[in-house]
C-alpha atoms as a PDB file:
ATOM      1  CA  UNK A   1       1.565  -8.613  -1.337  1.00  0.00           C
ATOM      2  CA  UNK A   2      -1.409  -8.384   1.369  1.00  0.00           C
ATOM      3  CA  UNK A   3      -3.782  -8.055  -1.646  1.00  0.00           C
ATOM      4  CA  UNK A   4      -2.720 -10.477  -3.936  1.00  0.00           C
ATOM      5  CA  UNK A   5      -0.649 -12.419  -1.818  1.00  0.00           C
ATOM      6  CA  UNK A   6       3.214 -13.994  -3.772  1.00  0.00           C
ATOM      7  CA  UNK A   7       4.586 -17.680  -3.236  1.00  0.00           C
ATOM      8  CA  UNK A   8       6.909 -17.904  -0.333  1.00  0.00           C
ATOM      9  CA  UNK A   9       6.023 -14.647   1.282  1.00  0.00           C
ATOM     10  CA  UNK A  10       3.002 -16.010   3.750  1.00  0.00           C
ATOM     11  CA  UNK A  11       4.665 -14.401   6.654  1.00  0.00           C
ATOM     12  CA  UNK A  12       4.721 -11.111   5.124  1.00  0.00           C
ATOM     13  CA  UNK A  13       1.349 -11.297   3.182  1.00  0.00           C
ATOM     14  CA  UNK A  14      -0.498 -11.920   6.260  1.00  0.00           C
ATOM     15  CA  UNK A  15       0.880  -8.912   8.295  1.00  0.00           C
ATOM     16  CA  UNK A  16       0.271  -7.051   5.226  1.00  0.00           C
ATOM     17  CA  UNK A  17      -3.388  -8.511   5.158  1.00  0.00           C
ATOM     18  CA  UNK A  18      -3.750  -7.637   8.904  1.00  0.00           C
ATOM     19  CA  UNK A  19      -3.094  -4.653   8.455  1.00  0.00           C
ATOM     20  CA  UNK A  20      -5.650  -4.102   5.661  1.00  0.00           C
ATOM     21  CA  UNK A  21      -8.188  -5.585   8.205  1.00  0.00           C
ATOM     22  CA  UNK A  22      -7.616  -3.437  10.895  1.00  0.00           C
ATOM     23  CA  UNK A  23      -7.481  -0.478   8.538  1.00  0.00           C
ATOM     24  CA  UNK A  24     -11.318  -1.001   7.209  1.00  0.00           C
ATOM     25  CA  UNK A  25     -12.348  -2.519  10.889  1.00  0.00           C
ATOM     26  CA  UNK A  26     -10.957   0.822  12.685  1.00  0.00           C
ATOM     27  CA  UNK A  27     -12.694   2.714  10.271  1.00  0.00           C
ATOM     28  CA  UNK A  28     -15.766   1.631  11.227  1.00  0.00           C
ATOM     29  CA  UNK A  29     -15.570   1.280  14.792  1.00  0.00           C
ATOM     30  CA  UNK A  30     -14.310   5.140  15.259  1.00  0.00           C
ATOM     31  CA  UNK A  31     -16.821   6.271  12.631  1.00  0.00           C
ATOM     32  CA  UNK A  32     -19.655   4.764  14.918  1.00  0.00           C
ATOM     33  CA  UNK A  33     -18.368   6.000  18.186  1.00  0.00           C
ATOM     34  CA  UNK A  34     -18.540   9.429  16.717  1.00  0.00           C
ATOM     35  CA  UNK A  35     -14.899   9.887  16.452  1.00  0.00           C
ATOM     36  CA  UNK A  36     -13.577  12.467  13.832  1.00  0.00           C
ATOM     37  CA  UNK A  37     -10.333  10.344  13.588  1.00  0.00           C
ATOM     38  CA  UNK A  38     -10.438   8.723   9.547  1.00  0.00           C
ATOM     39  CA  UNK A  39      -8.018   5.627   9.227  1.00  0.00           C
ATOM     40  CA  UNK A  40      -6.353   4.827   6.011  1.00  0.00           C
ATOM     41  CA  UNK A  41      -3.446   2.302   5.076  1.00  0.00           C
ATOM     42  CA  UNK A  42      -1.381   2.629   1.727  1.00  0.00           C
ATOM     43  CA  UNK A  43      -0.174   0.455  -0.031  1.00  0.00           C
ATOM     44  CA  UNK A  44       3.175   0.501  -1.549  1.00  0.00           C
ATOM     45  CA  UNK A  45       3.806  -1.540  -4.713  1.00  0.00           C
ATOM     46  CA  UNK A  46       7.682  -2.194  -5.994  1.00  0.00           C
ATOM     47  CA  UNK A  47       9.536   1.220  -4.244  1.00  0.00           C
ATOM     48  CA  UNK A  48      13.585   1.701  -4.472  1.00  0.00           C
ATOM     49  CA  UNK A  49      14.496   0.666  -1.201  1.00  0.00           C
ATOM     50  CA  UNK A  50      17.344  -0.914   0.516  1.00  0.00           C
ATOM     51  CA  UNK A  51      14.651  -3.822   0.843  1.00  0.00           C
ATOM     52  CA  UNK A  52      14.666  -4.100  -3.497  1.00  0.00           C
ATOM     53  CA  UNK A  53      18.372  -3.390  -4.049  1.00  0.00           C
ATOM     54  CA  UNK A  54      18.891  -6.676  -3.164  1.00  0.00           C
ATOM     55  CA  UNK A  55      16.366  -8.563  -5.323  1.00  0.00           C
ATOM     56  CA  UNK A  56      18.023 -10.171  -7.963  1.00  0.00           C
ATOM     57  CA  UNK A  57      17.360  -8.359 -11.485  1.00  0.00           C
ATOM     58  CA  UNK A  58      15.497 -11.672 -12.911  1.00  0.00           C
ATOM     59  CA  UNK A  59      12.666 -10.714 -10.315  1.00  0.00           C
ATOM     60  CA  UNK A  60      12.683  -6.600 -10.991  1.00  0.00           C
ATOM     61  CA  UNK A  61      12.445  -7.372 -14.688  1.00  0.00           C
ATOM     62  CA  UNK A  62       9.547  -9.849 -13.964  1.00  0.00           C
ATOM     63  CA  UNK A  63       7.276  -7.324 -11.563  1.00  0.00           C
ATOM     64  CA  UNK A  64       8.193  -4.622 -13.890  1.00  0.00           C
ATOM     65  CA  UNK A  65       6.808  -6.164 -17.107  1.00  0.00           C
ATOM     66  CA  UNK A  66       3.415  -6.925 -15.139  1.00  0.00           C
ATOM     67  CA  UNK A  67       3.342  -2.839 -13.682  1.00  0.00           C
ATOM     68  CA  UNK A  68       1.519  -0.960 -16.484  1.00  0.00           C
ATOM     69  CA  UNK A  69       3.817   1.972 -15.896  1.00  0.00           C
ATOM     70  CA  UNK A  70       6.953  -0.127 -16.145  1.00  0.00           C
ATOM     71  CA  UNK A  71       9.153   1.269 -13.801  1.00  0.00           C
ATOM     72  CA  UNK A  72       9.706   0.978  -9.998  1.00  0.00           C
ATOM     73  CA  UNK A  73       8.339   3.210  -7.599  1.00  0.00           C
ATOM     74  CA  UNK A  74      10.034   6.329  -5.878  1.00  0.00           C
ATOM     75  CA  UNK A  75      10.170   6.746  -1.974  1.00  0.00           C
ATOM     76  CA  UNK A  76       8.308  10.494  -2.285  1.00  0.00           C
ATOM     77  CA  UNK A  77       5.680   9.295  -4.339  1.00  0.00           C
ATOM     78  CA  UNK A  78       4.750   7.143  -1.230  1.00  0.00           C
ATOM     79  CA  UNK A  79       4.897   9.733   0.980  1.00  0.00           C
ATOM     80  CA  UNK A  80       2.815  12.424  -1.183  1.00  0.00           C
ATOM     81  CA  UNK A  81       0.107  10.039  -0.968  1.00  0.00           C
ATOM     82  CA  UNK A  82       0.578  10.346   3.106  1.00  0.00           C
ATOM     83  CA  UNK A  83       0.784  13.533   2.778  1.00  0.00           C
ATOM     84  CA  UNK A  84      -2.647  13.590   1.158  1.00  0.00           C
ATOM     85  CA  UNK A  85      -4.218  11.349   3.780  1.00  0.00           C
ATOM     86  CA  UNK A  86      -2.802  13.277   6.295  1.00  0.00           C
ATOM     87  CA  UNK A  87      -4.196  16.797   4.955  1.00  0.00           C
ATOM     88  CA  UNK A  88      -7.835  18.360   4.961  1.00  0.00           C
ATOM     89  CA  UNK A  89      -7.770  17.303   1.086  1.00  0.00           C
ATOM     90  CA  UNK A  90      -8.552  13.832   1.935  1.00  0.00           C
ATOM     91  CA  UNK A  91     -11.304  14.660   4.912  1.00  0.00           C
ATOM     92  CA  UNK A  92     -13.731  12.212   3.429  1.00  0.00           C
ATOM     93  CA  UNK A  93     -11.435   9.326   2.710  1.00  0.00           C
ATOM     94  CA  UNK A  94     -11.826   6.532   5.450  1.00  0.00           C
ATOM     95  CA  UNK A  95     -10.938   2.921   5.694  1.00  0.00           C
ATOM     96  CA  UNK A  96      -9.479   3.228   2.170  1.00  0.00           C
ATOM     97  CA  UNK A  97      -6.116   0.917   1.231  1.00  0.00           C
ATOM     98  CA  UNK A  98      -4.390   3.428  -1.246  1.00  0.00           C
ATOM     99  CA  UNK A  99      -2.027   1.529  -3.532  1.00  0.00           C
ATOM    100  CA  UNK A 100       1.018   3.401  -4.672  1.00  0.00           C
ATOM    101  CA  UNK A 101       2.025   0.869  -7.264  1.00  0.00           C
ATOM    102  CA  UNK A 102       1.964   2.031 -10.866  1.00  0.00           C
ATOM    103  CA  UNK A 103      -0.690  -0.319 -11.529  1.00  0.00           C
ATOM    104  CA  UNK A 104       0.645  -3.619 -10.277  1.00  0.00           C
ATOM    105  CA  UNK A 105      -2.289  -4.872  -8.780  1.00  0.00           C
ATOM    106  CA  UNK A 106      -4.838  -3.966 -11.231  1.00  0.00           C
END
């Protein structure tokens, strides 16, 4: 929602978009101090959570027939991808915003 921003969710697409903001602006400003610290935010798109077990079914069918993979989202295949950042694998990855969302914001 901090990318593309929804109807009714301002509150919660602007701390979304902060936090974007900050991601790419503390990025830069560790990068040029010379720290070896790389910040990266992620992005989750529609994940089974206690937060989407309560969204009415009209809705899940809607956001699922705009995701090109068509299904929602599993809590570990959020975390691999912080895993990933979090690992040596990813050691030239910086101020990225990783989306986890089967495609829902292409």
């Amino acid at each position: 929602v901090g990318i593309y921003g929804n109807i009714g969710q301002t509150n919660y697409s602007a701390t979304k978009a902060g936090v974007i903001g900050m991601t790419k602006t503390w990025a830069k400003e560790l990068a040029r101090k010379g720290a070896q610290i790389r910040v990266n935010a992620v992005a989750p798109g529609f994940i089974k959570t206690p937060m989407t077990e309560k969204v009415p079914e009209k809705i899940i069918n809607f956001v699922l027939s705009r995701t090109p993979l068509g299904r929602m989202g599993e809590a570990e295949e959020v975390a691999k991808v912080y895993l990933f950042l979090a690992s040596d694998d990813s050691s030239y990855v910086t101020g990225q915003v990783i989306g986890v969302d089967g495609g829902l914001t292409l």
